[in-house]
N, C-alpha and C. Protein backbone atom coordinates (compact mmCIF):
# COMPACT_ATOMS: atom_id res chain seq x y z
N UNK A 1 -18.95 15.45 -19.01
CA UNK A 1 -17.55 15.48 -18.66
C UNK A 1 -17.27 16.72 -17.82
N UNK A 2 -16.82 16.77 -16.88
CA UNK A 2 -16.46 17.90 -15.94
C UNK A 2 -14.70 17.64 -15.94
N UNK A 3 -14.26 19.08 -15.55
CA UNK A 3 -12.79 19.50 -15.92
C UNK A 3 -12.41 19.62 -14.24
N UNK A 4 -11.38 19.52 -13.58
CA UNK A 4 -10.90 19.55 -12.77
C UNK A 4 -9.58 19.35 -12.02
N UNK A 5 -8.89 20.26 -11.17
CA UNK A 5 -7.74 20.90 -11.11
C UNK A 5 -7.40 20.20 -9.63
N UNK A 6 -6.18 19.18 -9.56
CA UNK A 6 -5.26 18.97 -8.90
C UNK A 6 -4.14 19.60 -8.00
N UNK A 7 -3.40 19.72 -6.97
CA UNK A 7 -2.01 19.98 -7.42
C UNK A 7 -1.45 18.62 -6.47
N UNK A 8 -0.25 18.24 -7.04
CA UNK A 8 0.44 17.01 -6.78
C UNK A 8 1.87 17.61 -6.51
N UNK A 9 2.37 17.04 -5.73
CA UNK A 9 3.99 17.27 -4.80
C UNK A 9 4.35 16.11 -5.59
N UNK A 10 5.67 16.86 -6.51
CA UNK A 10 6.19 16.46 -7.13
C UNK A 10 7.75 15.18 -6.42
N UNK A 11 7.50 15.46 -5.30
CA UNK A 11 8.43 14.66 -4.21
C UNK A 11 7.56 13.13 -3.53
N UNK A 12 6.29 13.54 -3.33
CA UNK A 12 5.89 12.06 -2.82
C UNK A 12 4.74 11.79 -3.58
N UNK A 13 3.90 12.26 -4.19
CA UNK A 13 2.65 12.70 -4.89
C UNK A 13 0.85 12.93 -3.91
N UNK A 14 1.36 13.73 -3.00
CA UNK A 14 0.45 13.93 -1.70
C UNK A 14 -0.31 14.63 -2.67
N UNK A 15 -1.89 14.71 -2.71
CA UNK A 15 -2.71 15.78 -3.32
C UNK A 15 -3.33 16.66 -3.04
N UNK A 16 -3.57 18.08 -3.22
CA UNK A 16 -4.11 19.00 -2.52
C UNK A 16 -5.28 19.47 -3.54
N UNK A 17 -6.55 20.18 -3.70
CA UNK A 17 -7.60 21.24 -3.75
C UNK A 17 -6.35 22.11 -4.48
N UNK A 18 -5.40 22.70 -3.55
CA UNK A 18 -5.08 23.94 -4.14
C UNK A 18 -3.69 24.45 -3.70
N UNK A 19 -2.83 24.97 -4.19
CA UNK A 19 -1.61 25.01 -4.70
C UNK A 19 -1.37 25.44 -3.13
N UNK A 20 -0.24 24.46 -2.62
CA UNK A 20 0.69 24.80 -1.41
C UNK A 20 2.08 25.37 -1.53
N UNK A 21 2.18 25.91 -0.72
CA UNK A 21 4.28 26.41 -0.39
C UNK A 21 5.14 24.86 -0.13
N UNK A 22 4.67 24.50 0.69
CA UNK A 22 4.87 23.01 1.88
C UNK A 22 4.38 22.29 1.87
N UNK A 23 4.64 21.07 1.21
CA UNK A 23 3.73 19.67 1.34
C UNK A 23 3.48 19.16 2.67
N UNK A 24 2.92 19.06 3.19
CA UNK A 24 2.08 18.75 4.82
C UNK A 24 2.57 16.94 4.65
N UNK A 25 3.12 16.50 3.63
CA UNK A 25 3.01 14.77 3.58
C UNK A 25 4.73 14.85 3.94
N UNK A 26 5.52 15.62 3.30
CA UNK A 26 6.82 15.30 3.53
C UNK A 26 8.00 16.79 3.04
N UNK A 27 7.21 17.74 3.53
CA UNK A 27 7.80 18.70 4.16
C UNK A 27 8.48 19.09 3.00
N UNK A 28 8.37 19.06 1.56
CA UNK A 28 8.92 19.60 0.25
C UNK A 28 8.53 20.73 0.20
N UNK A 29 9.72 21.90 -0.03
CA UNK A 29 8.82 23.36 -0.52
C UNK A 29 8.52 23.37 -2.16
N UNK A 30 8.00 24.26 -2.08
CA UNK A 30 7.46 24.38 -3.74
C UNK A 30 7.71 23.53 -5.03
N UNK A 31 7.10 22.01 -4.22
CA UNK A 31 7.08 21.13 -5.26
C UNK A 31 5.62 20.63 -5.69
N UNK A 32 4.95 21.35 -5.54
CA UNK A 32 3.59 21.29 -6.03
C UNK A 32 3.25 21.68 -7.48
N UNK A 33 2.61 21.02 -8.57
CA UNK A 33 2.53 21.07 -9.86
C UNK A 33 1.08 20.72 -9.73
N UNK A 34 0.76 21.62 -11.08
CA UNK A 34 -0.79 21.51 -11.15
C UNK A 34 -1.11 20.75 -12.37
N UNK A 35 -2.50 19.49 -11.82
CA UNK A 35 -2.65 18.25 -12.99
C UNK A 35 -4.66 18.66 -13.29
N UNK A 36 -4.43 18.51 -14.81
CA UNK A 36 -6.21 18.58 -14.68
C UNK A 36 -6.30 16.73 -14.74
N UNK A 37 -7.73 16.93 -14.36
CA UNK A 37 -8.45 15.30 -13.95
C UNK A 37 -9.54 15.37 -14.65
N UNK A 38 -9.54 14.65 -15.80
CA UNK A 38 -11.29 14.75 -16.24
C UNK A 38 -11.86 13.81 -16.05
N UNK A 39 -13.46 14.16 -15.00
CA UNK A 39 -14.46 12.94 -14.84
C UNK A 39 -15.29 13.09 -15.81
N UNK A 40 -15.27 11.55 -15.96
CA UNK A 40 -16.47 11.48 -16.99
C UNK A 40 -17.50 10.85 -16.28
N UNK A 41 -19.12 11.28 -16.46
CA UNK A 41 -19.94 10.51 -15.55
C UNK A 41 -21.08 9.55 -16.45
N UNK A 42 -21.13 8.33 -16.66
CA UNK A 42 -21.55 7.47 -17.33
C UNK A 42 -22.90 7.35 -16.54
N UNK A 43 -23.88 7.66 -17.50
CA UNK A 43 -25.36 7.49 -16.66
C UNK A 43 -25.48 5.77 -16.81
N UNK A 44 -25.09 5.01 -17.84
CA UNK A 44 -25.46 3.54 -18.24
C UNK A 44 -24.54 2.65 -17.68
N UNK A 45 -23.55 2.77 -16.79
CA UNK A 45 -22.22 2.10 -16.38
C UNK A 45 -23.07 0.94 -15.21
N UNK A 46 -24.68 1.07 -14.95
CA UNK A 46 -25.06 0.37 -14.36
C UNK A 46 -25.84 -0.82 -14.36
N UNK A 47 -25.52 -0.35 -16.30
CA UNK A 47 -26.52 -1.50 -16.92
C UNK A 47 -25.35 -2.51 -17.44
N UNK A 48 -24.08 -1.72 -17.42
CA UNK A 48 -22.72 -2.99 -18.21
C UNK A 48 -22.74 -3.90 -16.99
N UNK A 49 -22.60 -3.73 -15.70
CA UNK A 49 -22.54 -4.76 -14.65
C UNK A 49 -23.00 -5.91 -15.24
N UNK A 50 -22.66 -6.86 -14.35
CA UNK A 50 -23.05 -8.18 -14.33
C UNK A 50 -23.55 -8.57 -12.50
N UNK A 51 -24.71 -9.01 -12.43
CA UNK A 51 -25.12 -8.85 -11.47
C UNK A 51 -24.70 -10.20 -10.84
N UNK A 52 -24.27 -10.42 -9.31
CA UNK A 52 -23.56 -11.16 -8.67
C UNK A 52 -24.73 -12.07 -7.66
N UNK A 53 -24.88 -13.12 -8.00
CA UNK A 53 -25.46 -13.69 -6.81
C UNK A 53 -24.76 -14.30 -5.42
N UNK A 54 -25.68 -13.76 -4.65
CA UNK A 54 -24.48 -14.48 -3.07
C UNK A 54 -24.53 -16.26 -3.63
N UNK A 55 -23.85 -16.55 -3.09
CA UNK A 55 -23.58 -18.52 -3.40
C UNK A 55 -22.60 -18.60 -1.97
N UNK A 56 -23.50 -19.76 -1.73
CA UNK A 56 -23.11 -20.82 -0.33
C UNK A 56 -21.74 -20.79 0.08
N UNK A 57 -21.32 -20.62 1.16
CA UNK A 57 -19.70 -20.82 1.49
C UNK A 57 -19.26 -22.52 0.87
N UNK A 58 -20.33 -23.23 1.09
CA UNK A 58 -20.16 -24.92 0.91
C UNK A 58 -20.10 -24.98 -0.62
N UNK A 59 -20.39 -24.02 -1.28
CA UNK A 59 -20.33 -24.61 -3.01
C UNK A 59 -18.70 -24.15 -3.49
N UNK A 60 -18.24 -23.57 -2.76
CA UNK A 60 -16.55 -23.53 -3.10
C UNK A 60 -16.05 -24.47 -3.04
N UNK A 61 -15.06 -24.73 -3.86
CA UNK A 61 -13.77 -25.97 -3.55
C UNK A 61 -12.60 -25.24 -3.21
N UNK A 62 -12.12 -25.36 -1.73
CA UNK A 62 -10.76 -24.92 -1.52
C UNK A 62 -9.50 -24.95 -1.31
N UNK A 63 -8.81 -24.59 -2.25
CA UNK A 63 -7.80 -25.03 -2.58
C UNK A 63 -6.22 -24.90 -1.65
N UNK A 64 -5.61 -25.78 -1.52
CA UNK A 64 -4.53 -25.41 -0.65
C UNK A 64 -3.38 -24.22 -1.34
N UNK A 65 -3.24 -23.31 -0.97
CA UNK A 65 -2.51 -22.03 -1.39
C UNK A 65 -1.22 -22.16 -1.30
N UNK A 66 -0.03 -21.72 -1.87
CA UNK A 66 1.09 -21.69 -1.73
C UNK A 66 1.62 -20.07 -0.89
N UNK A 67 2.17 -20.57 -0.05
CA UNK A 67 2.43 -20.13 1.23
C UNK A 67 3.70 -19.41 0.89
N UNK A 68 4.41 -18.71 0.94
CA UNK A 68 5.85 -18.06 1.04
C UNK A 68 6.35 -17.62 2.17
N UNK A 69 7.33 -18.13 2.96
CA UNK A 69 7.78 -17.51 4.60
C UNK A 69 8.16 -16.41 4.79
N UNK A 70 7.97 -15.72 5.58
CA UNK A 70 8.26 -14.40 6.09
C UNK A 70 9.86 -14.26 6.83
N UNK A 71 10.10 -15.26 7.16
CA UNK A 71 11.56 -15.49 7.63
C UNK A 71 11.22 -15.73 9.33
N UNK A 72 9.80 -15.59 9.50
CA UNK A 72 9.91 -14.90 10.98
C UNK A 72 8.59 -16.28 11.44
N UNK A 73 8.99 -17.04 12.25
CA UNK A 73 8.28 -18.44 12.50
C UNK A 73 7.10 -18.27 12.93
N UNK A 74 7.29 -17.33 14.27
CA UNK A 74 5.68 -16.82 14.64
C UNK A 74 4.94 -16.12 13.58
N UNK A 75 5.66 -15.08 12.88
CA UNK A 75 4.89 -14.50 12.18
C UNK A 75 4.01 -15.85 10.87
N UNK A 76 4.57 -16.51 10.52
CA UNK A 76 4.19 -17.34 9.91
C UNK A 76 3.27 -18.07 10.24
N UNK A 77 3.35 -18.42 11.43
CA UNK A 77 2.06 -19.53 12.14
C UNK A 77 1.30 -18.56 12.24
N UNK A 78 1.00 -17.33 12.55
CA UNK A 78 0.03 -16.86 12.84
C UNK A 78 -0.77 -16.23 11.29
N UNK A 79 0.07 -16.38 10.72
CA UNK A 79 -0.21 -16.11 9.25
C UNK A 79 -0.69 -17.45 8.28
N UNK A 80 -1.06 -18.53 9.39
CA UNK A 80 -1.44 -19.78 8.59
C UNK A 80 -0.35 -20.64 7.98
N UNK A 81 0.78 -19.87 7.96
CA UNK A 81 1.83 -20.68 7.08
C UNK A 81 2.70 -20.05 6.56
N UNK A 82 2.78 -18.47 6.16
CA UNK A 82 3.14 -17.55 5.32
C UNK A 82 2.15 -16.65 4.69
N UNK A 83 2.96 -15.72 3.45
CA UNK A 83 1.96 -14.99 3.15
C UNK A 83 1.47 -15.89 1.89
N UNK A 84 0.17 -15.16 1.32
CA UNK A 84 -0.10 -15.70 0.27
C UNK A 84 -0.08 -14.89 -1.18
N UNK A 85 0.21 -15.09 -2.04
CA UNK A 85 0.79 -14.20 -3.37
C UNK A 85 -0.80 -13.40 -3.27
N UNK A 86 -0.64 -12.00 -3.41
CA UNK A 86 -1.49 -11.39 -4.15
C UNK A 86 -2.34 -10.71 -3.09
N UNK A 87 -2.02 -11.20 -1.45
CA UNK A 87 -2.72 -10.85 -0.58
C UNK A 87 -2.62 -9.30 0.20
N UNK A 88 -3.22 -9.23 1.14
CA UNK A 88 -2.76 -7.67 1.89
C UNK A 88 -3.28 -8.03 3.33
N UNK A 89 -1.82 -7.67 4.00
CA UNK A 89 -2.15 -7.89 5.49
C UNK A 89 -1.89 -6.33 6.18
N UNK A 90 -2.55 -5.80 7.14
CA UNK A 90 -2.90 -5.05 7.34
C UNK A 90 -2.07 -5.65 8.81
N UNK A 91 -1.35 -4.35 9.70
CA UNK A 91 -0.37 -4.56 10.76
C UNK A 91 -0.41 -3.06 11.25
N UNK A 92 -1.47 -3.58 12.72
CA UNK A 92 -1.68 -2.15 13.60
C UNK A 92 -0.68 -2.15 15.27
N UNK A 93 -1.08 -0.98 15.56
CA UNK A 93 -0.30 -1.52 16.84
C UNK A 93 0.02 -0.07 17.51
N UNK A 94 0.54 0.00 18.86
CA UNK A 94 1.14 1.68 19.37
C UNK A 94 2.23 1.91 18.69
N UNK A 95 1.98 3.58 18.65
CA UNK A 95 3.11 4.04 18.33
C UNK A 95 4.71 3.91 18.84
N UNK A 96 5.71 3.49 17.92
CA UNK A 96 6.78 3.24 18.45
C UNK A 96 7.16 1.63 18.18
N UNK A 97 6.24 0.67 18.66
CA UNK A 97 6.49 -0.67 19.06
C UNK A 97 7.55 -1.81 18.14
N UNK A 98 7.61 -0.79 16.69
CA UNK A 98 8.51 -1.55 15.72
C UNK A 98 7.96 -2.17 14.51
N UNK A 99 6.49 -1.33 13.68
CA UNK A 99 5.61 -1.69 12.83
C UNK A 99 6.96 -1.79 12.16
N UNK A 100 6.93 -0.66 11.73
CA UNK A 100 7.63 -0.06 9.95
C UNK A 100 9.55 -1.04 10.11
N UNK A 101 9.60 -1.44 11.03
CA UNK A 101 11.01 -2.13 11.23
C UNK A 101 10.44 -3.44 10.45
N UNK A 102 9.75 -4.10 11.41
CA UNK A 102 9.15 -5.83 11.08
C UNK A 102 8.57 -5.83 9.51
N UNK A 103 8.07 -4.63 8.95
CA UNK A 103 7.71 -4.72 8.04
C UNK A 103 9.29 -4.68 6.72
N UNK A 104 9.59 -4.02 6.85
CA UNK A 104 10.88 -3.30 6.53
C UNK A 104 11.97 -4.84 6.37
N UNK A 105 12.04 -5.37 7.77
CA UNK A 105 12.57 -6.32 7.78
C UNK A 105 12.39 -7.52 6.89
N UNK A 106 10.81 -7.81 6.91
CA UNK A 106 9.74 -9.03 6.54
C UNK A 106 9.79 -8.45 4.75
N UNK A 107 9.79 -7.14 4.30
CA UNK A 107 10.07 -7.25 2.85
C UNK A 107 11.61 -7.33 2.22
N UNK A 108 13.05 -7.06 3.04
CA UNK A 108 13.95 -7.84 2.67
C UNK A 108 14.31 -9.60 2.67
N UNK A 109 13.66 -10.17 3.61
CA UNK A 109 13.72 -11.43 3.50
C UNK A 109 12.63 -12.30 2.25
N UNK A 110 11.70 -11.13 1.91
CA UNK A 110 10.59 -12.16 0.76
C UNK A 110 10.72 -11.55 -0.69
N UNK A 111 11.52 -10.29 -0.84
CA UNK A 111 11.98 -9.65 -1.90
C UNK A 111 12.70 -10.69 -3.12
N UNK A 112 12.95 -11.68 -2.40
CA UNK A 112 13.22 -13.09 -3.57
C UNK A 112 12.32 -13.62 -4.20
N UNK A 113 11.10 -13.14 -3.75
CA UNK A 113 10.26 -14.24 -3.95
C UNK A 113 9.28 -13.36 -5.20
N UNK A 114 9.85 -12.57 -5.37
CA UNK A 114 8.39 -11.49 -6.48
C UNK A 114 8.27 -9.96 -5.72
N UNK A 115 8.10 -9.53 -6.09
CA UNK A 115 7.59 -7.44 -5.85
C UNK A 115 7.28 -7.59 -4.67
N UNK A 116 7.58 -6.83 -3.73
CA UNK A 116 7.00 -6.40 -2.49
C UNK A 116 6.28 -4.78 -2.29
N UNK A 117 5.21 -4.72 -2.40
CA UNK A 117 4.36 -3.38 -2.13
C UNK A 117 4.44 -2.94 -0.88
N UNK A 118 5.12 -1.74 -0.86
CA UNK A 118 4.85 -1.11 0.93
C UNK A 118 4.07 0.37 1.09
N UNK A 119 3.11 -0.07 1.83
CA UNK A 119 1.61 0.96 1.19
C UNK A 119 2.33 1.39 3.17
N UNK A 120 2.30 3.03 3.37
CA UNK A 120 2.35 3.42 4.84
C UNK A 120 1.14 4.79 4.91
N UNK A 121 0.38 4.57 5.87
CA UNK A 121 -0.48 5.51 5.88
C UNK A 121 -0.23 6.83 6.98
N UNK A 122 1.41 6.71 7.63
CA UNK A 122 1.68 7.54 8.31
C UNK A 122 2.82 8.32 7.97
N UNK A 123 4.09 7.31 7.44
CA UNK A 123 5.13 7.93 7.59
C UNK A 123 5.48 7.99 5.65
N UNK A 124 6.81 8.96 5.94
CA UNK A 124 6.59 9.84 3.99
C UNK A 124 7.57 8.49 3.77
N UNK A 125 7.59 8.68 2.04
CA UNK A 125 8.84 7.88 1.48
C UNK A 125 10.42 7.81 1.96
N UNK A 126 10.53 9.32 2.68
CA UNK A 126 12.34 9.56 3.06
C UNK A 126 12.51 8.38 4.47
N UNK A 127 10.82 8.86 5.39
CA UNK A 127 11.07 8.26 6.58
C UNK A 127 11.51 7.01 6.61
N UNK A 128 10.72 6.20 5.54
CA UNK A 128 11.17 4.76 5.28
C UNK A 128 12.29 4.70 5.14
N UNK A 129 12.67 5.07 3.50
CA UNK A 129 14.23 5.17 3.20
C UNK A 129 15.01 5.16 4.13
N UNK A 130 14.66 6.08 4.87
CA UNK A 130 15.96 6.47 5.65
C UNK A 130 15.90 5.08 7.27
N UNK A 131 14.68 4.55 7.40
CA UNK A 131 14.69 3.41 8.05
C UNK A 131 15.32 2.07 7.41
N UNK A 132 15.23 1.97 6.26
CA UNK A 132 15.58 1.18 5.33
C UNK A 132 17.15 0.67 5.13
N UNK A 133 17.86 2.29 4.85
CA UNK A 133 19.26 2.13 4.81
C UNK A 133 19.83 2.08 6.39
N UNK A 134 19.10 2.07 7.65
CA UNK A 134 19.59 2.13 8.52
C UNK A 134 19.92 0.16 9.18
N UNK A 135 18.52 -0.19 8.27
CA UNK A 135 18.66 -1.65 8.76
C UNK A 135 19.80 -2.19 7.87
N UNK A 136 19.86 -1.83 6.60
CA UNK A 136 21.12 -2.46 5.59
C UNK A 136 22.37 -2.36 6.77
N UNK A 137 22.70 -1.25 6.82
CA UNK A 137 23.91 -0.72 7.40
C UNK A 137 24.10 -1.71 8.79
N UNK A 138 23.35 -2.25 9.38
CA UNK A 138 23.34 -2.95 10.85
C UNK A 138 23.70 -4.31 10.56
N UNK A 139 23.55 -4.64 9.09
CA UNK A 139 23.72 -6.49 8.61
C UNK A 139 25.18 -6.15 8.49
């Protein structure tokens, strides 16, 4: 078991090595708190596996999926139909062009339908928010 020291921004939970002034993720001052992490390293965790054989694309039976609309027609056709429960679509593109809007947009219209996860690998929680309440405000 090895012992080991965190610190987490208590504003978005960005993680650092070692205690900051300024979170570099979303510009919080001195909201950094220190978490221990204990690894444990299992020498036998390779014998619990269950070992996986590859099997034929042709020995599947596949099933027709239930589809949920995005609100947005193209986006749908190009999405096969909609999304599918449980899935993750991944949406790249230049800076500017209107990711975090379409997305933004595309999880108020399916928010009926079950939880919507919005994972952003650029912009902080406020940036959204604050994109968020800007689209409310425009309906």
């Amino acid at each position: 078991m090895k012992n080991k020291t965190v610190f987490v921004c208590n504003e978005c939970g960005y993680e650092a090595t070692k205690w900051l002034g300024k979170c570099p993720a979303c510009n919080s001052w001195n909201s950094f708190f220190e978490q221990k992490v204990i690894e444990t390293k299992n020498k036998e965790k390779n014998h619990d596996k269950e070992k996986v054989k590859p099997q034929k694309l042709d020995s599947y039976i596949a099933k027709e999926t239930l589809r949920t609309s995005t609100g947005f027609e193209e986006l749908d056709r190009v999405l096969g139909g909609g999304l599918v429960k449980g899935s993750l679509i991944l949406l790249g593109g230049e800076p500017g062009i209107g990711k975090s809007t379409l997305i933004l947009q595309i999880c108020d219209k399916v928010q009926g339908e079950g939880k919507v996860l919005y994972v952003s690998g650029e912009e902080s929680a406020e940036q959204i928010k604050l994109r968020a309440d800007r689209l409310r405000n425009k309906k």
